[in-house]
C-alpha atoms as a PDB file:
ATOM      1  CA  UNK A   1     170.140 -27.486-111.448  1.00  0.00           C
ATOM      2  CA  UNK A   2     170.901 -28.291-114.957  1.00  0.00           C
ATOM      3  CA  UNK A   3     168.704 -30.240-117.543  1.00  0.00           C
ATOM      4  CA  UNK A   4     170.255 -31.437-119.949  1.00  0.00           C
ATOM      5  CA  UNK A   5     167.656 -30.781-123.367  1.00  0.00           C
ATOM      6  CA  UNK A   6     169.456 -33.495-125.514  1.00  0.00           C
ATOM      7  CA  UNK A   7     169.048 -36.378-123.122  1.00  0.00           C
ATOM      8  CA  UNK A   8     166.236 -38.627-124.740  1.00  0.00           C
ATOM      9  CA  UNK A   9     163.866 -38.950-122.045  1.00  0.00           C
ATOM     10  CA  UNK A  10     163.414 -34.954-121.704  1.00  0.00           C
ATOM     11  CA  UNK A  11     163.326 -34.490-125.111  1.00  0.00           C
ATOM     12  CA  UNK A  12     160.138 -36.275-125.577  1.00  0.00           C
ATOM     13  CA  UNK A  13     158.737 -34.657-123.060  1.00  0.00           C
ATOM     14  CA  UNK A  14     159.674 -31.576-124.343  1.00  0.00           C
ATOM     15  CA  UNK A  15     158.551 -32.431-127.643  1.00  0.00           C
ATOM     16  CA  UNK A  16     154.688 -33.549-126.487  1.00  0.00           C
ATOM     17  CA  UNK A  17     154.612 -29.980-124.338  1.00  0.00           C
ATOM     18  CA  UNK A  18     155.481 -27.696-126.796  1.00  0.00           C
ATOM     19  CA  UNK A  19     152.386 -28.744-129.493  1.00  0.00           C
ATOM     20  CA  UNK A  20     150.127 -28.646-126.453  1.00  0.00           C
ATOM     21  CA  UNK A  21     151.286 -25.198-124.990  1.00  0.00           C
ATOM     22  CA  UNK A  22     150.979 -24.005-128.626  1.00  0.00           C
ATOM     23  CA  UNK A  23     147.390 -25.286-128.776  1.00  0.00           C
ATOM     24  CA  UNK A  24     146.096 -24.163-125.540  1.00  0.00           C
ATOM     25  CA  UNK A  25     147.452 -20.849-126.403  1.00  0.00           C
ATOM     26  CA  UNK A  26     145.678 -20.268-129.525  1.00  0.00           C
ATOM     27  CA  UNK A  27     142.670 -22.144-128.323  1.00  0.00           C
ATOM     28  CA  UNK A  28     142.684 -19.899-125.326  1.00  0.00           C
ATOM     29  CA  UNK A  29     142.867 -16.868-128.485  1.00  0.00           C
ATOM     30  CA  UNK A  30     140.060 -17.879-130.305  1.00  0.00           C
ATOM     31  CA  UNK A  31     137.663 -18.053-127.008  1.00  0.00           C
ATOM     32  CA  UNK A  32     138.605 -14.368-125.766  1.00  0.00           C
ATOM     33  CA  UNK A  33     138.190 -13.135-129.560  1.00  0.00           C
ATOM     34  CA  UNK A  34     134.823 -15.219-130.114  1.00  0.00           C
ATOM     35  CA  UNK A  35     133.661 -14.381-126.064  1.00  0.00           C
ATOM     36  CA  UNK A  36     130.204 -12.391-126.927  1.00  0.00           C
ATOM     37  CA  UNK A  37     129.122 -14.845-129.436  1.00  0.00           C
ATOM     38  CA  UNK A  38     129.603 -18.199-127.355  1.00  0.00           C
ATOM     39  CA  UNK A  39     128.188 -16.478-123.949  1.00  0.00           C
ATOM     40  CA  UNK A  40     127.880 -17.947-120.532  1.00  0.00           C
ATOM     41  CA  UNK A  41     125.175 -20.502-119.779  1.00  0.00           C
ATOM     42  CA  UNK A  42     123.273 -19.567-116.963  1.00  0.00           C
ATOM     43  CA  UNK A  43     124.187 -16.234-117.382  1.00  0.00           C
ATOM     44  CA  UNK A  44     121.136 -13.606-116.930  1.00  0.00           C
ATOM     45  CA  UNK A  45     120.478 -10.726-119.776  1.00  0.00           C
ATOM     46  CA  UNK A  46     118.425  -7.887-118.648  1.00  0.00           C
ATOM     47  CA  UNK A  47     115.610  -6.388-120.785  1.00  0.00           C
ATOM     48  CA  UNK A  48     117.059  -3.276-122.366  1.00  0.00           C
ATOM     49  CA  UNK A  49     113.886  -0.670-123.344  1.00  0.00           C
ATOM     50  CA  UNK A  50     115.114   2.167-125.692  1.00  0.00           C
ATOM     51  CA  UNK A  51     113.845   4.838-126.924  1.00  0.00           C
ATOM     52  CA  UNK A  52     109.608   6.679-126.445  1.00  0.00           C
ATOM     53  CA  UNK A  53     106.888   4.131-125.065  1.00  0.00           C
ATOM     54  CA  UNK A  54     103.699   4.791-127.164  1.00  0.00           C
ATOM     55  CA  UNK A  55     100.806   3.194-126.353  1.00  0.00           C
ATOM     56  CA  UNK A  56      97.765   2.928-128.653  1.00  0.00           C
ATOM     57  CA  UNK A  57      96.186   5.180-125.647  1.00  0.00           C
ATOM     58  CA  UNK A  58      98.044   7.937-126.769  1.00  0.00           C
ATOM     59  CA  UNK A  59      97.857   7.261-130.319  1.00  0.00           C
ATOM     60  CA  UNK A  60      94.373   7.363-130.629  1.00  0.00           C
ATOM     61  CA  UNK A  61      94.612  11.224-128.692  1.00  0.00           C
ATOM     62  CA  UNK A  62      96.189  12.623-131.419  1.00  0.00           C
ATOM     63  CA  UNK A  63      93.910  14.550-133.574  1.00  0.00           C
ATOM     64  CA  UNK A  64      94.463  16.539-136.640  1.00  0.00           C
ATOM     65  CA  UNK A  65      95.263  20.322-136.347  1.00  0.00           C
ATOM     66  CA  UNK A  66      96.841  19.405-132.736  1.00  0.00           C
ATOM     67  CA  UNK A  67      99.816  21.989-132.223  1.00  0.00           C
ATOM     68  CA  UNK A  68     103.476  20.271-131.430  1.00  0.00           C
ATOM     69  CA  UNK A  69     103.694  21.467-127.561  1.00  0.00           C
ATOM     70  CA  UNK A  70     100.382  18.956-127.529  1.00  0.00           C
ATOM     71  CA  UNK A  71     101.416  15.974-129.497  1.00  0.00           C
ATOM     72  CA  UNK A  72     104.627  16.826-127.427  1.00  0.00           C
ATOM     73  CA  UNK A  73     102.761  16.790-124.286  1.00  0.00           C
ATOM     74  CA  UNK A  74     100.332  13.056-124.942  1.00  0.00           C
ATOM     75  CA  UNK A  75     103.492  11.129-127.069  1.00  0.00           C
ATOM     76  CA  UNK A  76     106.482  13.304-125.102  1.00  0.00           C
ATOM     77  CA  UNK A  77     109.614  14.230-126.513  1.00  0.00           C
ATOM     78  CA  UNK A  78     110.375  12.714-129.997  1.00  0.00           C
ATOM     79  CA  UNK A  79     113.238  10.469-130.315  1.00  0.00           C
ATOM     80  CA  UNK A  80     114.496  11.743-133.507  1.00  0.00           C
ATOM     81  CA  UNK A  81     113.970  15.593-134.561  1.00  0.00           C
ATOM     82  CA  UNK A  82     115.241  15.244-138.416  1.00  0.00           C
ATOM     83  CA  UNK A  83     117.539  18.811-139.125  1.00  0.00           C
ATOM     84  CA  UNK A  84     116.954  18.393-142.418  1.00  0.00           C
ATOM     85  CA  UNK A  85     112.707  18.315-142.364  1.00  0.00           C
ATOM     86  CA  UNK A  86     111.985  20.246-138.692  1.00  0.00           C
ATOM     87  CA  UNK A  87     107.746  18.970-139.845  1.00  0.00           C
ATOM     88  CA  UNK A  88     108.916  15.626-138.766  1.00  0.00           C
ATOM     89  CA  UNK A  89     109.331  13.848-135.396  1.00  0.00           C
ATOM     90  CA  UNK A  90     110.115  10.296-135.008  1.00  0.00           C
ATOM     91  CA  UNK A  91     109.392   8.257-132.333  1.00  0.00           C
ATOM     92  CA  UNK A  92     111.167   5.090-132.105  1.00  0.00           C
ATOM     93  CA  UNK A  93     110.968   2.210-129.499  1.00  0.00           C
ATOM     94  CA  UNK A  94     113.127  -1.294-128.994  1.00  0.00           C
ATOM     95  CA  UNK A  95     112.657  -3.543-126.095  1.00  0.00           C
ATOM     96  CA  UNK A  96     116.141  -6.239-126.485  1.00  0.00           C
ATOM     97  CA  UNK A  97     117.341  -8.786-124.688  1.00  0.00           C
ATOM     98  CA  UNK A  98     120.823  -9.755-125.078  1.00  0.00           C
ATOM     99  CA  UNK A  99     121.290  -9.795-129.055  1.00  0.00           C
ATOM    100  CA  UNK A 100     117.689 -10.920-129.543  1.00  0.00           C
ATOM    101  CA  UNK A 101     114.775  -8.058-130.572  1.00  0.00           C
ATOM    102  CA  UNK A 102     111.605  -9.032-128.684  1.00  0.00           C
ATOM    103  CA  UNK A 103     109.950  -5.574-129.550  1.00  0.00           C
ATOM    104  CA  UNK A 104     109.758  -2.564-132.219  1.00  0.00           C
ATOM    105  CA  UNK A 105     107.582   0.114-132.667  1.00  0.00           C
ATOM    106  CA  UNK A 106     108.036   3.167-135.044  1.00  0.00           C
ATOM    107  CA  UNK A 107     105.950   6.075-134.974  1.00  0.00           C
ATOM    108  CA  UNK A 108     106.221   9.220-137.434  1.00  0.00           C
ATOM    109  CA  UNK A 109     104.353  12.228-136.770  1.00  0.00           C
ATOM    110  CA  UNK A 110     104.784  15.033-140.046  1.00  0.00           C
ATOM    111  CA  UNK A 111     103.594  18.731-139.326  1.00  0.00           C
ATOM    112  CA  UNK A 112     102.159  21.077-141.637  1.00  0.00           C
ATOM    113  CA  UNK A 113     103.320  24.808-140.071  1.00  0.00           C
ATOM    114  CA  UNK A 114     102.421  24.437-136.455  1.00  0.00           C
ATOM    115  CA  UNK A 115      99.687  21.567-136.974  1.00  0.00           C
ATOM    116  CA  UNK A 116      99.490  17.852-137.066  1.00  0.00           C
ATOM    117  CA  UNK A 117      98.719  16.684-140.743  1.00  0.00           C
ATOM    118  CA  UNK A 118      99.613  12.856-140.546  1.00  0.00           C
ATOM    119  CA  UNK A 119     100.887   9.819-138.003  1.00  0.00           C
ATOM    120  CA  UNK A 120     102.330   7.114-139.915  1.00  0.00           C
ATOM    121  CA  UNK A 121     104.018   4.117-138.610  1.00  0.00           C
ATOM    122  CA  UNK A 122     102.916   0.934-136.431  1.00  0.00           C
ATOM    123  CA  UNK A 123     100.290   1.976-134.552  1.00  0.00           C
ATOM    124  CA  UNK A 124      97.970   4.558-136.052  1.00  0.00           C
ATOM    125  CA  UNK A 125      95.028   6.955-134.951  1.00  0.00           C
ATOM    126  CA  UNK A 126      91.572   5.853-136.685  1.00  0.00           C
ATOM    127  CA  UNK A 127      91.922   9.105-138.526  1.00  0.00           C
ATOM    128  CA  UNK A 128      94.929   8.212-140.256  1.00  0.00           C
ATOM    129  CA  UNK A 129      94.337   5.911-142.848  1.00  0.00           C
ATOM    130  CA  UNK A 130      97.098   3.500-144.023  1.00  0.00           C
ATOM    131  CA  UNK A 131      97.059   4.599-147.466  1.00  0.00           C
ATOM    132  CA  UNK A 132      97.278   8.654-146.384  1.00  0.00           C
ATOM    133  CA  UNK A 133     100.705   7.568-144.293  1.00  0.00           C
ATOM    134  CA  UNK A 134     101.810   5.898-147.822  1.00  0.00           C
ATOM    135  CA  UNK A 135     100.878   9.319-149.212  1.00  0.00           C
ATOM    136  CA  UNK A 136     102.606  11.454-146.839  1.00  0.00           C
ATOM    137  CA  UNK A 137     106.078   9.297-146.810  1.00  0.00           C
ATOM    138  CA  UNK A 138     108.529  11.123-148.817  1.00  0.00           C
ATOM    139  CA  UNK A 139     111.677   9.486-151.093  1.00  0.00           C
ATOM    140  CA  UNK A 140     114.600  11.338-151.952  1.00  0.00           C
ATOM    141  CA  UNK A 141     116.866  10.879-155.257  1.00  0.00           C
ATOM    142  CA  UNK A 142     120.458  11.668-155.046  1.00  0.00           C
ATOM    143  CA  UNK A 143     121.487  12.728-158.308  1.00  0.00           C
ATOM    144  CA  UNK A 144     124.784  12.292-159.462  1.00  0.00           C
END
């Protein structure tokens, strides 16, 4: 069957179907490019936990002059072993749900040899005062 495009009463049709397929189409565009940010309602996020739970527990074991196979063995494997500075372990935790941060702890533990000199970070042994941790933090220049 033929339809004939220049008869009047199709071409109006035509001509309100056209700016509404071309609007649905790039409406339908902008929702699949903008689809994390708008999100389902109703729609569950899990809790996402990243990273070394430390607990003031096991902060307050750590001692000075403790070797690293025992701060290894009360905090467990560090997150972060730097390359650059092997006396330095960072432990790191992040509990996120969705795109929202509900929790974040940082923990640094610097060596001296084989021994633990300092803890800096969120939680801190009553050894470790806050001003030795600003003490013990180290800042790099890059020089041109």
């Amino acid at each position: 069957m033929f339809v004939n495009l220049w008869n009047p009463s199709v071409m109006s049709i035509t001509r309100v179907k056209r700016p509404l397929s071309v609007f649905f189409l790039c409406f339908s565009l902008f929702l699949a490019g903008c689809g994390t940010n708008i999100g389902f309602p109703g729609v569950y996020r899990i809790d996402v936990e990243q990273g070394n739970i430390i607990t003031p527990e096991m902060v307050e074991q750590l001692q000075q002059g403790m070797t690293r196979r025992q701060v290894r063995f009360i905090l467990g494997t560090p997150l972060i072993e730097d390359t650059f500075n092997e006396d330095r372990w960072d432990y790191r935790y992040t509990l996120r749900n969705g795109t929202d941060t509900r929790e974040e702890n940082v923990l640094t533990v610097y060596f001296e040899g084989d021994e633990l000199a300092s803890v800096t970070g969120d939680m801190l042994p009553e050894w470790a005062s806050p001003r030795e941790a600003m003490d013990s933090d180290e800042s790099f220049e890059v020089q041109n």
